[in-house]
N, C-alpha and C. Protein backbone atom coordinates (compact mmCIF):
# COMPACT_ATOMS: atom_id res chain seq x y z
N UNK A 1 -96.87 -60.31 74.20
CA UNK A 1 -97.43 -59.39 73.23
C UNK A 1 -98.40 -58.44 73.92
N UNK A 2 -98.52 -57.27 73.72
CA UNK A 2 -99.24 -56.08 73.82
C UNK A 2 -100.94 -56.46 73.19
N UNK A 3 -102.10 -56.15 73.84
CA UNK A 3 -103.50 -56.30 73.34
C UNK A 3 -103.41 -55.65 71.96
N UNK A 4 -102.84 -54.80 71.58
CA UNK A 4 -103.17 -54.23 69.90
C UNK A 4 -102.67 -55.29 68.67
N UNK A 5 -101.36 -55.54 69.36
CA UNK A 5 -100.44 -56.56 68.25
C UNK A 5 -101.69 -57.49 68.12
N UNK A 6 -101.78 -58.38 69.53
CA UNK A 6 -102.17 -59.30 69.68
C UNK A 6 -103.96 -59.55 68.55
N UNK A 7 -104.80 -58.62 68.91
CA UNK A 7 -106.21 -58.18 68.62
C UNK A 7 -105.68 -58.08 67.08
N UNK A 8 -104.82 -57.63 66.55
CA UNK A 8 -104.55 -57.53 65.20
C UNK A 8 -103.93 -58.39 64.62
N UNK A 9 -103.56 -59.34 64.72
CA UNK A 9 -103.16 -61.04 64.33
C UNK A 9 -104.28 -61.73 64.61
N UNK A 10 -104.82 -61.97 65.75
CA UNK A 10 -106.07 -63.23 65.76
C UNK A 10 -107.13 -62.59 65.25
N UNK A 11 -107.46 -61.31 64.88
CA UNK A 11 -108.43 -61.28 63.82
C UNK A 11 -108.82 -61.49 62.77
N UNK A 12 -107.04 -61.26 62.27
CA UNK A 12 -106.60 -61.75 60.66
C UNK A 12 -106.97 -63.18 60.75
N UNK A 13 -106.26 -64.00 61.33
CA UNK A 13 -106.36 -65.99 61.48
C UNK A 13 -107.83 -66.05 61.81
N UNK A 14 -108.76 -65.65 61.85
CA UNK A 14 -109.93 -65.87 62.25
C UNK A 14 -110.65 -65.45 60.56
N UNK A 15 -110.25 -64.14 60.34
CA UNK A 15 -110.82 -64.05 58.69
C UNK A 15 -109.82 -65.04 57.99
N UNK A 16 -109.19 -65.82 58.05
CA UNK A 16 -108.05 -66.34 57.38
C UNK A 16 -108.89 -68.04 57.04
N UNK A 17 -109.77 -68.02 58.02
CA UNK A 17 -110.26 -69.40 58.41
C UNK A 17 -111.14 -69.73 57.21
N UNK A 18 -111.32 -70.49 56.15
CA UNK A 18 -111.92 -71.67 55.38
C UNK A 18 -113.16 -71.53 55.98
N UNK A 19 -114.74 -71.41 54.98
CA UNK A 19 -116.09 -71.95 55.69
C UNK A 19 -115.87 -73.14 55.88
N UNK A 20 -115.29 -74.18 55.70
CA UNK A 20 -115.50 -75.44 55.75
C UNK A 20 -114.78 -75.42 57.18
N UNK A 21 -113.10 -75.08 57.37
CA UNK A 21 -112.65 -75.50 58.83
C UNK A 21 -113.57 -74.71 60.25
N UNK A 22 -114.22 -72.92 59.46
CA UNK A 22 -114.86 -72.64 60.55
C UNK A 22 -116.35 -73.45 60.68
N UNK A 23 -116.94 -74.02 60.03
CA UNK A 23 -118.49 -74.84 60.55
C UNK A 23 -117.50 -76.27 61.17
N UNK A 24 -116.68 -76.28 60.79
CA UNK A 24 -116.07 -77.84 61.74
C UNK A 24 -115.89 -77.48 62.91
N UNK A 25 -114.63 -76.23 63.00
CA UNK A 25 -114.57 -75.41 64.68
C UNK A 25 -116.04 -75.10 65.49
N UNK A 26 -117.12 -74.72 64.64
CA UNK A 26 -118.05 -74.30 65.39
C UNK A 26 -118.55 -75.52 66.10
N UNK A 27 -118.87 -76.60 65.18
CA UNK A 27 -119.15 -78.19 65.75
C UNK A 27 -118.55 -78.69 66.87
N UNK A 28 -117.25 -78.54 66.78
CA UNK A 28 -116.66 -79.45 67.49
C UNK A 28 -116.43 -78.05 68.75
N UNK A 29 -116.67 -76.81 69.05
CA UNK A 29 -116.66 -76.11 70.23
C UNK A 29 -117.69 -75.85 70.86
N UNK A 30 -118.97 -76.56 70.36
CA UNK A 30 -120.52 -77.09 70.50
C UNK A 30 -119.85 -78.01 71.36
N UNK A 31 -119.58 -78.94 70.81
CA UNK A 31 -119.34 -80.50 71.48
C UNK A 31 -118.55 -80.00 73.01
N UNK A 32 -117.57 -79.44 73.02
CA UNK A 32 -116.79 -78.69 74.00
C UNK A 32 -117.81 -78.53 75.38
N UNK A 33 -118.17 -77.40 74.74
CA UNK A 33 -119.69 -76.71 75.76
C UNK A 33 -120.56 -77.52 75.99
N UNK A 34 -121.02 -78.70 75.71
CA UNK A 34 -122.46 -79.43 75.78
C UNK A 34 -121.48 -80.24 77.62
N UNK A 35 -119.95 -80.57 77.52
CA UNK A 35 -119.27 -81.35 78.29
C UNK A 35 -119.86 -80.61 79.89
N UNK A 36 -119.62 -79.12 79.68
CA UNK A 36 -119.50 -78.38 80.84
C UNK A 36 -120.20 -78.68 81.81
N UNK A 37 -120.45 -78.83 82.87
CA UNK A 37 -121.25 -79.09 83.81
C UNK A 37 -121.83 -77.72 84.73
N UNK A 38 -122.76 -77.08 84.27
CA UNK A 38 -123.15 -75.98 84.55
C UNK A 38 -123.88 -75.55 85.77
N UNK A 39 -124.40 -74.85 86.32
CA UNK A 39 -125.33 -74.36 87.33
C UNK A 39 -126.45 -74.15 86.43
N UNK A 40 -127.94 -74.02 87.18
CA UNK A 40 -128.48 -73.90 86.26
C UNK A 40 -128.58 -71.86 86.25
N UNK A 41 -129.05 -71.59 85.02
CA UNK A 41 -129.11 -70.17 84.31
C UNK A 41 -130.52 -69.84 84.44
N UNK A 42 -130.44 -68.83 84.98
CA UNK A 42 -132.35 -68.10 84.59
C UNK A 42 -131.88 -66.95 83.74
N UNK A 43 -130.42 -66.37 84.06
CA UNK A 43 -130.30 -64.86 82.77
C UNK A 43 -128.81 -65.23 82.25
N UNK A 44 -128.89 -65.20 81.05
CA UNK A 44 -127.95 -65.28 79.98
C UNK A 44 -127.77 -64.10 79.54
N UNK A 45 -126.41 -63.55 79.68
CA UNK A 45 -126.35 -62.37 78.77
C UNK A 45 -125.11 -63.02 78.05
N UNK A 46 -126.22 -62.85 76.36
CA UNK A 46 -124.86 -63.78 75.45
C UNK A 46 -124.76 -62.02 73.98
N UNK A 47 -124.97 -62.32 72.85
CA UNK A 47 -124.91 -61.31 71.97
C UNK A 47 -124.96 -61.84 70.71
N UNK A 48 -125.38 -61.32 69.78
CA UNK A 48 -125.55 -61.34 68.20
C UNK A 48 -124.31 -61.15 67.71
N UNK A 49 -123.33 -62.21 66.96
CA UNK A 49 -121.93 -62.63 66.45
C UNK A 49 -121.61 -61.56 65.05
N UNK A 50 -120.72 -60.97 64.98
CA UNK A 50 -120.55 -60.47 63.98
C UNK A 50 -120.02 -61.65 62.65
N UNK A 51 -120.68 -61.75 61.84
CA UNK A 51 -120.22 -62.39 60.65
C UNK A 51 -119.31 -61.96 60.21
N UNK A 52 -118.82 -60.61 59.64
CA UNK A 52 -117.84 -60.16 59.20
C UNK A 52 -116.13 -60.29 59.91
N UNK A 53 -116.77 -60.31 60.80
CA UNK A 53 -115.32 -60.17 61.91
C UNK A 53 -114.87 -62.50 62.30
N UNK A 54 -115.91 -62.94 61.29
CA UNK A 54 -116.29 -64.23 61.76
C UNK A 54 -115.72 -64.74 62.87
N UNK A 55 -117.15 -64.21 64.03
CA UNK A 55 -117.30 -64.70 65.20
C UNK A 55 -117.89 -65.59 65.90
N UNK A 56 -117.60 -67.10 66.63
CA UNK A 56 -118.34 -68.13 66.57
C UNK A 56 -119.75 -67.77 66.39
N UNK A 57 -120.70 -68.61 66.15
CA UNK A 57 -121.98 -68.19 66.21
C UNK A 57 -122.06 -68.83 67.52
N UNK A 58 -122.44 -68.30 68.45
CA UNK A 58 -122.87 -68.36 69.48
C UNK A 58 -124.55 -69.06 70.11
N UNK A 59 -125.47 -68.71 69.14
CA UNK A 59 -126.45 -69.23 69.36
C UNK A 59 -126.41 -70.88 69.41
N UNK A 60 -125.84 -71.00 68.86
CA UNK A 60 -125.33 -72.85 68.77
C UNK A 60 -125.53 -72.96 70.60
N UNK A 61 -124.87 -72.70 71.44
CA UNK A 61 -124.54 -72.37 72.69
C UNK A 61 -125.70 -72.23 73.32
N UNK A 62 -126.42 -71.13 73.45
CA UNK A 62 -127.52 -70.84 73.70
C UNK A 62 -128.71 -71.70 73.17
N UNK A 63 -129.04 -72.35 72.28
CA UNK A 63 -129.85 -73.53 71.89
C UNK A 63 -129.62 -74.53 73.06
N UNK A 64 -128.48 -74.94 73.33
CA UNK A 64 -128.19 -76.09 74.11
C UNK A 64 -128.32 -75.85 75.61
N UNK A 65 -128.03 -74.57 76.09
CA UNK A 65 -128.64 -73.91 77.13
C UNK A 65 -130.04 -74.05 77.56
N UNK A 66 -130.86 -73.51 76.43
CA UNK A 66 -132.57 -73.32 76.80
C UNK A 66 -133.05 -75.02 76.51
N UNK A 67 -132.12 -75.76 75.85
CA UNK A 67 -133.16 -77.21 76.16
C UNK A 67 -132.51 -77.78 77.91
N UNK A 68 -131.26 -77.54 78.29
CA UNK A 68 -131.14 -77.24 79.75
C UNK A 68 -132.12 -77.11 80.98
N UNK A 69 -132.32 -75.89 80.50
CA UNK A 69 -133.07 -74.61 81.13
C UNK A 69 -133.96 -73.55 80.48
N UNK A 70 -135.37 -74.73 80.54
CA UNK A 70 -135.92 -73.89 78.96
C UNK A 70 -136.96 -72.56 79.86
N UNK A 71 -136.63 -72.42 80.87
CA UNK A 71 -137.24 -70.96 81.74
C UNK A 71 -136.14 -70.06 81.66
N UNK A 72 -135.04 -70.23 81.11
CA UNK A 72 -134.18 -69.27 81.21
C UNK A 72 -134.07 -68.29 80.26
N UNK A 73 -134.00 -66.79 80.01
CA UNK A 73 -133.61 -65.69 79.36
C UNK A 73 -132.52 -65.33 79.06
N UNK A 74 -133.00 -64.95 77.29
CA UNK A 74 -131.23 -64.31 76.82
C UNK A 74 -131.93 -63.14 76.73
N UNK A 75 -130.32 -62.76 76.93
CA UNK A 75 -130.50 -60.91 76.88
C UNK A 75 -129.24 -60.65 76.20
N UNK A 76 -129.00 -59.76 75.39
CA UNK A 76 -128.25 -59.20 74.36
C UNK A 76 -127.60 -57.58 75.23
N UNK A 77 -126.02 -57.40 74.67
CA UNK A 77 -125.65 -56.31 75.31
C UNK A 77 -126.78 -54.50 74.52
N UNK A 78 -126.57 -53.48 75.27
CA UNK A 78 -127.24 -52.16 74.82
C UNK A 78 -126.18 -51.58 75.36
N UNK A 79 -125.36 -50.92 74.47
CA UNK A 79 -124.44 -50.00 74.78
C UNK A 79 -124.84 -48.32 75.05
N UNK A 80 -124.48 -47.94 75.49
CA UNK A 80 -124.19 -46.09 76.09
C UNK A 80 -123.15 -45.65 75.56
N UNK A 81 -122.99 -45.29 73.87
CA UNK A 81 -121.48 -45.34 73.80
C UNK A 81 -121.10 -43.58 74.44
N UNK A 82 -122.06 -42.76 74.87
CA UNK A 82 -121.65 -41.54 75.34
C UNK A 82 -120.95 -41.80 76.32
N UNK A 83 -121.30 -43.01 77.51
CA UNK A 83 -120.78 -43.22 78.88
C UNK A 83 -119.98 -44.38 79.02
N UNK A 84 -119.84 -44.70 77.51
CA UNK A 84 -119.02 -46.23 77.52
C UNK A 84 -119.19 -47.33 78.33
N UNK A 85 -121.21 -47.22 78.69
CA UNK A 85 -121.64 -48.18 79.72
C UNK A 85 -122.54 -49.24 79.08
N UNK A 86 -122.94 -50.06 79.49
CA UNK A 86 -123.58 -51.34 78.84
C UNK A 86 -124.49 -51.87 79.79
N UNK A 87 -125.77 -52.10 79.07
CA UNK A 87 -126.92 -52.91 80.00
C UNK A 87 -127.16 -54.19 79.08
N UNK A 88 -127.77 -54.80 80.13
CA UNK A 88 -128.20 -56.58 79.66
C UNK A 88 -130.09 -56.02 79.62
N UNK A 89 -130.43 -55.98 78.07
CA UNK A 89 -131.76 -56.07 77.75
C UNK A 89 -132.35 -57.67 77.28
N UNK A 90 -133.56 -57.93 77.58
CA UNK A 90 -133.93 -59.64 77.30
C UNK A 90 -134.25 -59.17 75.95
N UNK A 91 -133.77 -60.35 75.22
CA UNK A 91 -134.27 -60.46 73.85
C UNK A 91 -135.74 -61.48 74.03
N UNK A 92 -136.55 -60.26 73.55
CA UNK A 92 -138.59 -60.34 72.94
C UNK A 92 -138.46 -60.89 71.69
N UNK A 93 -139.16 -62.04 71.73
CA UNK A 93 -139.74 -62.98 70.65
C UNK A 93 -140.86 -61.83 70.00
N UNK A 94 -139.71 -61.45 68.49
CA UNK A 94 -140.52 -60.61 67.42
C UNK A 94 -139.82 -59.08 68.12
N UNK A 95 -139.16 -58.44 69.04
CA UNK A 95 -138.77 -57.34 68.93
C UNK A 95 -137.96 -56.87 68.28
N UNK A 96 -137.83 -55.73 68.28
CA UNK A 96 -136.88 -55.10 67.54
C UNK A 96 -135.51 -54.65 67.76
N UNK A 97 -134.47 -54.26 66.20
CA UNK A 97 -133.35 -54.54 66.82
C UNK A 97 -132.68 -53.10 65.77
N UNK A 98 -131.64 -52.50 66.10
CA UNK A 98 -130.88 -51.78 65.90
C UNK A 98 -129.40 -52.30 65.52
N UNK A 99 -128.67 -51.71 64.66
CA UNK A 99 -127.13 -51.70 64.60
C UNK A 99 -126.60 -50.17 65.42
N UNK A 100 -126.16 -50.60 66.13
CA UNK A 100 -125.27 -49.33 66.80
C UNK A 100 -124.03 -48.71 65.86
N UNK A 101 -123.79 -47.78 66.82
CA UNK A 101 -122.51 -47.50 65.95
C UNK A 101 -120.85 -48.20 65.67
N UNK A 102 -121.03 -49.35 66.33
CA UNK A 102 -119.89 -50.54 65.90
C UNK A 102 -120.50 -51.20 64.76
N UNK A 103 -121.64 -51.40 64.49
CA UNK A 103 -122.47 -52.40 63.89
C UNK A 103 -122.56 -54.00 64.54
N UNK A 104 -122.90 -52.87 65.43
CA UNK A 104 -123.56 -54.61 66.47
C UNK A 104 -125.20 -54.69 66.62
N UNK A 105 -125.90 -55.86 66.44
CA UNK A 105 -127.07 -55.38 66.47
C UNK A 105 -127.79 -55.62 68.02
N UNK A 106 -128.24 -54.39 68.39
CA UNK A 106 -128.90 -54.55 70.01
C UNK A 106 -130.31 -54.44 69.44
N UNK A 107 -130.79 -54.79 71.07
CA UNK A 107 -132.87 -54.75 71.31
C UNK A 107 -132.34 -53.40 71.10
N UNK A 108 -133.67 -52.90 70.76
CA UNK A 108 -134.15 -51.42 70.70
C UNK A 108 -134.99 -50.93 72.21
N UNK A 109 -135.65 -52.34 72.99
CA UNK A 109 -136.53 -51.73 73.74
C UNK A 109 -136.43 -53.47 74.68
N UNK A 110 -136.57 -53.23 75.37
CA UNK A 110 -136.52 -54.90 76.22
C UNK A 110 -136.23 -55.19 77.71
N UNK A 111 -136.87 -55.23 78.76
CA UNK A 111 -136.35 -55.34 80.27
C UNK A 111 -135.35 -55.52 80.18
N UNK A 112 -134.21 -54.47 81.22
CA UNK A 112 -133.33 -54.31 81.76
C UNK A 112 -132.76 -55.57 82.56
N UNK A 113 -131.95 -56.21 82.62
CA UNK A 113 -132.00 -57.13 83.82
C UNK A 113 -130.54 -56.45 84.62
N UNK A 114 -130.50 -56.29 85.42
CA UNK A 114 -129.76 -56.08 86.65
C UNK A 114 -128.13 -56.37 86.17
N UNK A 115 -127.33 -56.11 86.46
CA UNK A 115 -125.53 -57.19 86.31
C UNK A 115 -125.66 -58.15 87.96
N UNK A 116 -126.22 -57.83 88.68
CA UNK A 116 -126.31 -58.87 89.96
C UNK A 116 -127.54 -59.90 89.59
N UNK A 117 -128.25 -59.64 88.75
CA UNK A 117 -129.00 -61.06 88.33
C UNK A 117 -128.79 -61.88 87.31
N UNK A 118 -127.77 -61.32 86.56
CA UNK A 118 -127.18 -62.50 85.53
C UNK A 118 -125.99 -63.98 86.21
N UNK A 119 -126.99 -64.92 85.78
CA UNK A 119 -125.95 -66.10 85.97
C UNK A 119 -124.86 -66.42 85.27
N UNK A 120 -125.03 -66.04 83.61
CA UNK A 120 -123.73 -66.63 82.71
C UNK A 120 -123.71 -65.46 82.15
N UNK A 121 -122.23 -65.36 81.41
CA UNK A 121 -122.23 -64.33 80.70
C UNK A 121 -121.05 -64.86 79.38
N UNK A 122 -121.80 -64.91 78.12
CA UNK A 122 -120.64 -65.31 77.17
C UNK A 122 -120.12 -64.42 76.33
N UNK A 123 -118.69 -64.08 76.57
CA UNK A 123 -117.96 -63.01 76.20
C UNK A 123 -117.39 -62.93 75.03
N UNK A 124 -117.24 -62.00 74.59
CA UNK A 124 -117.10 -61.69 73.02
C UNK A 124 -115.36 -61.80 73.11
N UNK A 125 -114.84 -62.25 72.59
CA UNK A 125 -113.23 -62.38 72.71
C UNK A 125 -112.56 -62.29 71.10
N UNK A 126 -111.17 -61.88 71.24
CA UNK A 126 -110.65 -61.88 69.92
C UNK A 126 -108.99 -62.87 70.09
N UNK A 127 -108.69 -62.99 71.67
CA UNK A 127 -107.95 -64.26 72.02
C UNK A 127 -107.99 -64.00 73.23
N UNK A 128 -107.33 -65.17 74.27
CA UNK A 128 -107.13 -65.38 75.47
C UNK A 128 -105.92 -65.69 75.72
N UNK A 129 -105.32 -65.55 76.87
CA UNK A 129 -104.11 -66.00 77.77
C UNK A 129 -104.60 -67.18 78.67
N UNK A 130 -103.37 -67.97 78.87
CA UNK A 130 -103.77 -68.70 80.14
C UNK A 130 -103.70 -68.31 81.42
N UNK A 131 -103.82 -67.41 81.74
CA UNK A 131 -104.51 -66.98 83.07
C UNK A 131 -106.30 -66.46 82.75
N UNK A 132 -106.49 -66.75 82.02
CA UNK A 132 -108.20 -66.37 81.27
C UNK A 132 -108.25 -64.85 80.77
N UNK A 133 -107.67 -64.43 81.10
CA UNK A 133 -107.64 -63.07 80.55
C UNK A 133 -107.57 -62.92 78.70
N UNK A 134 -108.55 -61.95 78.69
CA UNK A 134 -109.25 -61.97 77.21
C UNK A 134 -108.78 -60.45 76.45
N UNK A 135 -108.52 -60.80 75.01
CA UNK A 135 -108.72 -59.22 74.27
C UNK A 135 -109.61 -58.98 73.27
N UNK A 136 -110.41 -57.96 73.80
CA UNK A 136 -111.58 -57.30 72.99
C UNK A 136 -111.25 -57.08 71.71
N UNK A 137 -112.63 -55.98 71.58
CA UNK A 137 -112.37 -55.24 70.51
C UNK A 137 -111.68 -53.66 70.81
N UNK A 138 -110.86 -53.73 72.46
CA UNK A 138 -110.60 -52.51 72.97
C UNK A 138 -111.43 -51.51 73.40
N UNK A 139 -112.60 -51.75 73.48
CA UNK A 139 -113.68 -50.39 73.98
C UNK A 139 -113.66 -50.61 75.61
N UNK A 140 -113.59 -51.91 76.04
CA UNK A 140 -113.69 -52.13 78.08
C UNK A 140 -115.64 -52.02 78.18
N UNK A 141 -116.10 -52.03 77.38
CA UNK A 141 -117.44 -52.64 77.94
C UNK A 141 -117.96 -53.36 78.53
N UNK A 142 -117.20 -54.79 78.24
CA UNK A 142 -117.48 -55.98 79.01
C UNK A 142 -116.85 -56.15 80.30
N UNK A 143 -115.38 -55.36 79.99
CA UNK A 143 -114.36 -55.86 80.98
C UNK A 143 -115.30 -54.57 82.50
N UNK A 144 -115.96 -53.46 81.82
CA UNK A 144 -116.64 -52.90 83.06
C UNK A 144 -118.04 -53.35 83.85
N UNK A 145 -118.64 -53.91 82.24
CA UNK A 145 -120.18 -54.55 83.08
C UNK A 145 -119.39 -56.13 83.82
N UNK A 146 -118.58 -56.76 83.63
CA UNK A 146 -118.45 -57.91 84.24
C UNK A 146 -118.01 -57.71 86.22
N UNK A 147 -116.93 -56.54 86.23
CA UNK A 147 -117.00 -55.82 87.35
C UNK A 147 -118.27 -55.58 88.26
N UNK A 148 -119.36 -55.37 87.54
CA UNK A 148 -120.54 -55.13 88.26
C UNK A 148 -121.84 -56.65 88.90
N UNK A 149 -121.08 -57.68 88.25
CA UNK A 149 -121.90 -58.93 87.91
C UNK A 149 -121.07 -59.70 89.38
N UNK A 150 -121.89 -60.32 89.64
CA UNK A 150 -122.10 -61.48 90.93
C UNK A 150 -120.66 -62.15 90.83
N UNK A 151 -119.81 -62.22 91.56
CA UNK A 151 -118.76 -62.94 91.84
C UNK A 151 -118.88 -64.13 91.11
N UNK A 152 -120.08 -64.97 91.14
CA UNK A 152 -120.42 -66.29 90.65
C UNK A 152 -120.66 -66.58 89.71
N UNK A 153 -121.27 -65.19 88.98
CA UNK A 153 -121.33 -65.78 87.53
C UNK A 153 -120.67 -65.70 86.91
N UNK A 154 -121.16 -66.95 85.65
CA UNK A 154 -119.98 -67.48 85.08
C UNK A 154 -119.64 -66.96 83.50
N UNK A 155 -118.24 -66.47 83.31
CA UNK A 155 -118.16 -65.75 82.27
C UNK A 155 -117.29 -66.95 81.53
N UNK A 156 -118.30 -66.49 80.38
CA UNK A 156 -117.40 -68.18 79.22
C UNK A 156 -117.27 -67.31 77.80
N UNK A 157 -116.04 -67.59 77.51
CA UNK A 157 -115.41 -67.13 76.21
C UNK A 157 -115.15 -68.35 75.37
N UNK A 158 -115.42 -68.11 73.63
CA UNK A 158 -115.14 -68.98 72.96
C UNK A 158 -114.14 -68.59 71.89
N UNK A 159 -113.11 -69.38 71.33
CA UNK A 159 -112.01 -68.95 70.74
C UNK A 159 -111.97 -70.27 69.45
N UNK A 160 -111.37 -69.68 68.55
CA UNK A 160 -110.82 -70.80 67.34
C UNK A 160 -109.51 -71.83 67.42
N UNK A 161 -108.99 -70.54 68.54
CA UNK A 161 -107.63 -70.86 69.27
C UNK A 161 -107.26 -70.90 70.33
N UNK A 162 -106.33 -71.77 70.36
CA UNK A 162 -105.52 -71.61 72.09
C UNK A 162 -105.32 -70.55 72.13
N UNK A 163 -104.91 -70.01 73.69
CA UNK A 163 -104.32 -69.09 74.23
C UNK A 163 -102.61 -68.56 73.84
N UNK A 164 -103.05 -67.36 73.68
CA UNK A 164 -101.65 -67.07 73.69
C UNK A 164 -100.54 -66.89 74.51
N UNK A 165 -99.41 -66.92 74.42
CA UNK A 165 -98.22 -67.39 75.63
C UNK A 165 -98.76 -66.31 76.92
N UNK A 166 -98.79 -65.05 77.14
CA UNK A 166 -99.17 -63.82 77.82
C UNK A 166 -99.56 -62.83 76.80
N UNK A 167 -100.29 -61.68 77.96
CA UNK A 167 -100.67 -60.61 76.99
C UNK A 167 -100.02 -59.45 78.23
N UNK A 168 -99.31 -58.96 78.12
CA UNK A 168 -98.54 -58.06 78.71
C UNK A 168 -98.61 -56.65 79.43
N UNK A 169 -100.10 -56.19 78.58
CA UNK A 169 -100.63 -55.02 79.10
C UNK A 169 -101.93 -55.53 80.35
N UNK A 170 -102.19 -56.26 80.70
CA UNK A 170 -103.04 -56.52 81.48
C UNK A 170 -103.27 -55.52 82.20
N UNK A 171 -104.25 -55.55 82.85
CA UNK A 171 -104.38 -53.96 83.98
C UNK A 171 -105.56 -54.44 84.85
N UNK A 172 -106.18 -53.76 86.28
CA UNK A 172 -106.78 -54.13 86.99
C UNK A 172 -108.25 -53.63 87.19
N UNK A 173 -108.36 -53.14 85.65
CA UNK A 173 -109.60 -53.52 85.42
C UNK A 173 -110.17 -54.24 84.77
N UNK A 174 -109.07 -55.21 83.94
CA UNK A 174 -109.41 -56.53 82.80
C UNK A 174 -110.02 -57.58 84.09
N UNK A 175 -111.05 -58.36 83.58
CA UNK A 175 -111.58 -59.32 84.42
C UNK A 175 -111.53 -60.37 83.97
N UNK A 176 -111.37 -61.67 83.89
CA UNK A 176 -110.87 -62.71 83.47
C UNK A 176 -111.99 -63.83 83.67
N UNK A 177 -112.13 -64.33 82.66
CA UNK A 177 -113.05 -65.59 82.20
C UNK A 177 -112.97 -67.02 83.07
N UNK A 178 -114.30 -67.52 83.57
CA UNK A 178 -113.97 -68.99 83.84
C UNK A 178 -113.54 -70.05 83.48
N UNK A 179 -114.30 -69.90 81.96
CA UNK A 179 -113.93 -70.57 80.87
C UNK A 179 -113.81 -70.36 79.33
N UNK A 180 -112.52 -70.76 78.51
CA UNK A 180 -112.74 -70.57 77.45
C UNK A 180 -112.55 -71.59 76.53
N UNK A 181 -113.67 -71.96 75.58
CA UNK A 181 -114.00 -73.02 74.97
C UNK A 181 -113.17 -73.03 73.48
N UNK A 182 -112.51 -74.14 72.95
CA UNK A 182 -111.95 -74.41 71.61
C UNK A 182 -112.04 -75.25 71.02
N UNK A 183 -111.88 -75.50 70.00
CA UNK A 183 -112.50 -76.80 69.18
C UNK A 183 -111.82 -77.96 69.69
N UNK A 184 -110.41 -77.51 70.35
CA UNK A 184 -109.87 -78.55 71.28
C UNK A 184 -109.84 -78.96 72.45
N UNK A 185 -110.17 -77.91 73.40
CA UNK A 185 -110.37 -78.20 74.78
C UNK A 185 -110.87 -77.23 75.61
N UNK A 186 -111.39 -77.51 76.73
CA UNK A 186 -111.98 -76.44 77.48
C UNK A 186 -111.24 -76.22 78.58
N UNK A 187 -110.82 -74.58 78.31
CA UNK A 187 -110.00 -73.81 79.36
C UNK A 187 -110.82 -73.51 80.79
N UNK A 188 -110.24 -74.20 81.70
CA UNK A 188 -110.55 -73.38 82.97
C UNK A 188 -109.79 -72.44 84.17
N UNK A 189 -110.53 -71.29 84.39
CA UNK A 189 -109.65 -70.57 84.72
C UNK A 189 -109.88 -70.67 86.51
């Protein structure tokens, strides 16, 4: 399947999902992630979940992280949508926050951190392949700031679902995930 087909079916099965089966998926892809055996993190660049699009909540994740590694920083994406570029700002206890023009909500104002000083990075996904390769929401934001990030760090995607058989348009600037987490098992790539 082609990223459009594809991005336009697992969005539907994702709004398709029951509150009751999605707080069970979220539980049990908690449980998933707690397994991982991590490095430790000083910069997290994770992001604020769209509800509407019902996207894991992620902070679940990040809770279990900072009792980890409770010196470590999240930082939330800040898009450039003029330059279709993206920085990792730390999210400030009590700062402020904006909806962009996707309606995503970013810091308004918050240290910059580097793409060579982030350790993890948890990626916003709408499905995966088993070769880790992920489909957006089609803009290449992530798939360009991850290009810029440390060979080592570790990019983790979370899904409701397995992977799909292939995704066919791949190209060589898609960058591909270490891991992607499901209420059933954890993908490594």
């Amino acid at each position: 399947m082609i990223k459009s087909t594809v991005r336009k079916e697992y969005l539907q099965r994702r709004l398709d999902l029951q509150e009751e089966e999605l707080q069970q998926q979220i539980a049990l892809m908690a449980f998933n992630f707690k397994k991982l055996e991590l490095p430790a993190v000083k910069f997290l660049l994770s992001y604020f979940p769209l509800a509407n699009r019902r996207e894991f909540d992620i902070s679940v994740c990040e809770d279990i992280l900072k009792k980890q590694y409770p010196t470590m920083q999240v930082a939330w994406p800040r898009l450039e949508v003029d330059s279709s570029d993206m920085e990792a700002c730390l999210v400030e206890k009590g700062g402020l926050f904006l909806k962009n023009k996707f309606n995503i909500l970013e810091p308004i104002s918050g240290v910059v951190i580097p793409p060579e000083q982030i350790d993890m990075v948890f990626v916003p996904l709408v499905a995966f392949e088993a070769r880790g390769y992920r489909v957006g929401y089609g803009k290449g934001y992530y798939d360009r700031y991850l290009a810029r990030c440390r060979p080592d760090a570790l990019k983790i995607g979370f899904s409701f679902f397995g992977p799909v058989d292939a995704i066919e348009d791949i190209n060589e600037f898609d960058v591909p995930l270490n891991f992607c987490i499901t209420p059933f098992r954890i993908y490594e790539f």
